[in-house]
Protein backbone atom coordinates (compact mmCIF):
# COMPACT_ATOMS: atom_id res chain seq x y z
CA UNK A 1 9.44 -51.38 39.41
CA UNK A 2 6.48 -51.43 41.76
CA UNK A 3 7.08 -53.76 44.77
CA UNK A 4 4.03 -56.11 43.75
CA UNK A 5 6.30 -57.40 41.06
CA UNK A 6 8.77 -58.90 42.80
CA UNK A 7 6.47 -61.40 44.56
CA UNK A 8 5.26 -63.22 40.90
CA UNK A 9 7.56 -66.72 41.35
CA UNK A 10 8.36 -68.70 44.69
CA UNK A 11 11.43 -70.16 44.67
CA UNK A 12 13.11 -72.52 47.50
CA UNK A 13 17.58 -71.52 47.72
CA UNK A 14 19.42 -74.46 49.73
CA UNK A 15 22.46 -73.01 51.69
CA UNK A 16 24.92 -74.96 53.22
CA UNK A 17 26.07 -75.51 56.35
CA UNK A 18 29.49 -73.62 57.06
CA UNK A 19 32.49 -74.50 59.37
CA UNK A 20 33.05 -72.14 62.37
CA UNK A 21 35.62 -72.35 64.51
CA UNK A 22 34.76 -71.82 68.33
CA UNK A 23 38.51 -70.42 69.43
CA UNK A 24 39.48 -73.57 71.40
CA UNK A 25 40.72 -75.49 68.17
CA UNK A 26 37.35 -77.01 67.60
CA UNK A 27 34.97 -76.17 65.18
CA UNK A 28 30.98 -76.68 64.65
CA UNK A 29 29.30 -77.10 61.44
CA UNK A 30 26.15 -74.99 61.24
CA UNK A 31 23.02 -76.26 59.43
CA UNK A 32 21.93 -76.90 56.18
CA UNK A 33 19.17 -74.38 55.53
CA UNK A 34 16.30 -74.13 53.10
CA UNK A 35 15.54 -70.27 52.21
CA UNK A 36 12.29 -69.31 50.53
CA UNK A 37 12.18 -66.32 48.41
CA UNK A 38 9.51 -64.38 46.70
CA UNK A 39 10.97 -62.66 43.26
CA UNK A 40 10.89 -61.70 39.18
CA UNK A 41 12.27 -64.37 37.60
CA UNK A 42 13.19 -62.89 34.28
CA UNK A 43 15.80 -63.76 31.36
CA UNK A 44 19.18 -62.42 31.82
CA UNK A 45 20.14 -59.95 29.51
CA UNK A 46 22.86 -57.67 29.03
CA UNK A 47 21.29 -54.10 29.81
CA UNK A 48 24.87 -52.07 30.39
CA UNK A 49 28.04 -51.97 31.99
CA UNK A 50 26.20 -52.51 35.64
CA UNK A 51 24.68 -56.01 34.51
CA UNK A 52 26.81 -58.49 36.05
CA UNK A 53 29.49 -60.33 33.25
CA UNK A 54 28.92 -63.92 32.87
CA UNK A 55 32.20 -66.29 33.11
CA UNK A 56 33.55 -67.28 29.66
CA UNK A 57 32.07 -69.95 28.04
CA UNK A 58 28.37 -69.50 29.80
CA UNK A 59 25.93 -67.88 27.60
CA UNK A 60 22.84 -65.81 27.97
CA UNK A 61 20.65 -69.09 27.87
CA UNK A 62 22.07 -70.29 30.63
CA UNK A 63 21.59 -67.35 33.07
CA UNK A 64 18.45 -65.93 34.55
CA UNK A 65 17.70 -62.95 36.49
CA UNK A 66 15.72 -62.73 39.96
CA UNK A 67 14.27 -60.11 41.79
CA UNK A 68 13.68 -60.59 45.45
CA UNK A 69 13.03 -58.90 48.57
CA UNK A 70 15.19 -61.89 50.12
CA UNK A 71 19.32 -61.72 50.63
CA UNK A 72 20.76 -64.50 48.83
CA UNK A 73 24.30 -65.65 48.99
CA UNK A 74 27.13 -66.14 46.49
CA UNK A 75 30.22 -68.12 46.87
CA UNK A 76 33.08 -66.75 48.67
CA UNK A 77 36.67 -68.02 48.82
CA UNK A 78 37.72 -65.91 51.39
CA UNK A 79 35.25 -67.01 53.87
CA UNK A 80 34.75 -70.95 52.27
CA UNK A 81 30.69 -70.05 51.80
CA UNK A 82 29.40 -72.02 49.15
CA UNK A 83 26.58 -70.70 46.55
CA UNK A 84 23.09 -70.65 47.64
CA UNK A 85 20.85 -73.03 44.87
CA UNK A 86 17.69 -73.52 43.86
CA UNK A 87 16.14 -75.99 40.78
CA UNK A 88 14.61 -74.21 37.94
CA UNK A 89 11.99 -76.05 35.41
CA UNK A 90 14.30 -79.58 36.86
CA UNK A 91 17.28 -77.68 36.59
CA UNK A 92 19.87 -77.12 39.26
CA UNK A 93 20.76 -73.16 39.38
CA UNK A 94 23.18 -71.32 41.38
CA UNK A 95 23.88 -67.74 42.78
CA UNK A 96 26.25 -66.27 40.44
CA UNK A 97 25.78 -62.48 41.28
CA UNK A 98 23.80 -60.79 43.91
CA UNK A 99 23.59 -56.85 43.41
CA UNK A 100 22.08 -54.69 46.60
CA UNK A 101 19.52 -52.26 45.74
CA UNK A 102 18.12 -51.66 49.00
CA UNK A 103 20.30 -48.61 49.18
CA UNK A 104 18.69 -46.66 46.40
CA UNK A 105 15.47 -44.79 48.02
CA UNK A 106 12.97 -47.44 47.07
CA UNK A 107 10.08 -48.37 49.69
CA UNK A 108 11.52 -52.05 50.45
CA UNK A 109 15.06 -53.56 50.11
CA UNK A 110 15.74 -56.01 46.93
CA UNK A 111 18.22 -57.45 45.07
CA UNK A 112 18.91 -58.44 41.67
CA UNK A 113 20.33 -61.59 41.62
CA UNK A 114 22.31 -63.82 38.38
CA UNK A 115 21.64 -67.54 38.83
CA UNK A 116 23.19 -69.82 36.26
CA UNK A 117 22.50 -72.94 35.30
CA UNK A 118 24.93 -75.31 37.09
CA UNK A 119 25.38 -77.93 34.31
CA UNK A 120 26.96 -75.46 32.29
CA UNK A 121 29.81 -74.35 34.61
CA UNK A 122 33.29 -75.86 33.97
């Protein structure tokens, strides 16, 4: 996939502000940011075992796959980070998946992120 590709759709993530704790048993709340990211948008489908799985009950329709040159974030327990989301066609999407690709010889980092629809999540 040329490089040209990945810059088709514009599409604006919101990421929210996490907790940090300064040592001194305070802690600051960083910023609400907006992240713009160039990308494929493309529907998900199941290519092989690499794809990422969707949860139960969420179905093909409700997934989409991006392509950016732009690291987005999924949610993480561990570290209380929160999904990065964005609004599709008046829909509310989330980061579901982000796979690194950068890694792989090609002539610019990307990733190939799942975003599901939020509405559909239990």
């Amino acid at each position: 996939m040329t490089i040209s590709l990945l810059k088709k759709t514009k599409l604006e993530f919101s990421r929210k502000g996490v907790a940090v704790n300064n040592g001194d048993g305070t802690s600051t709340l960083a910023v609400d940011r907006v992240i713009g990211a160039r990308g494929s948008l493309q529907p998900y489908r199941v290519k092989g075992s690499t794809e990422a799985k969707l949860p139960s009950g969420i179905g093909s329709g409700d997934a989409l796959t991006f392509f950016t040159e732009t690291e987005l974030r999924t949610a993480n327990g561990l570290t209380k980070t929160t999904a990065d989301t964005t609004v599709i066609d008046g829909y509310p999407y989330e980061v579901f998946a982000v796979e690194n690709w950068s890694r792989f010889g090609l002539s610019a980092d990307n990733y190939q992120c799942t975003l599901i629809r939020k509405e559909q999540q239990s």
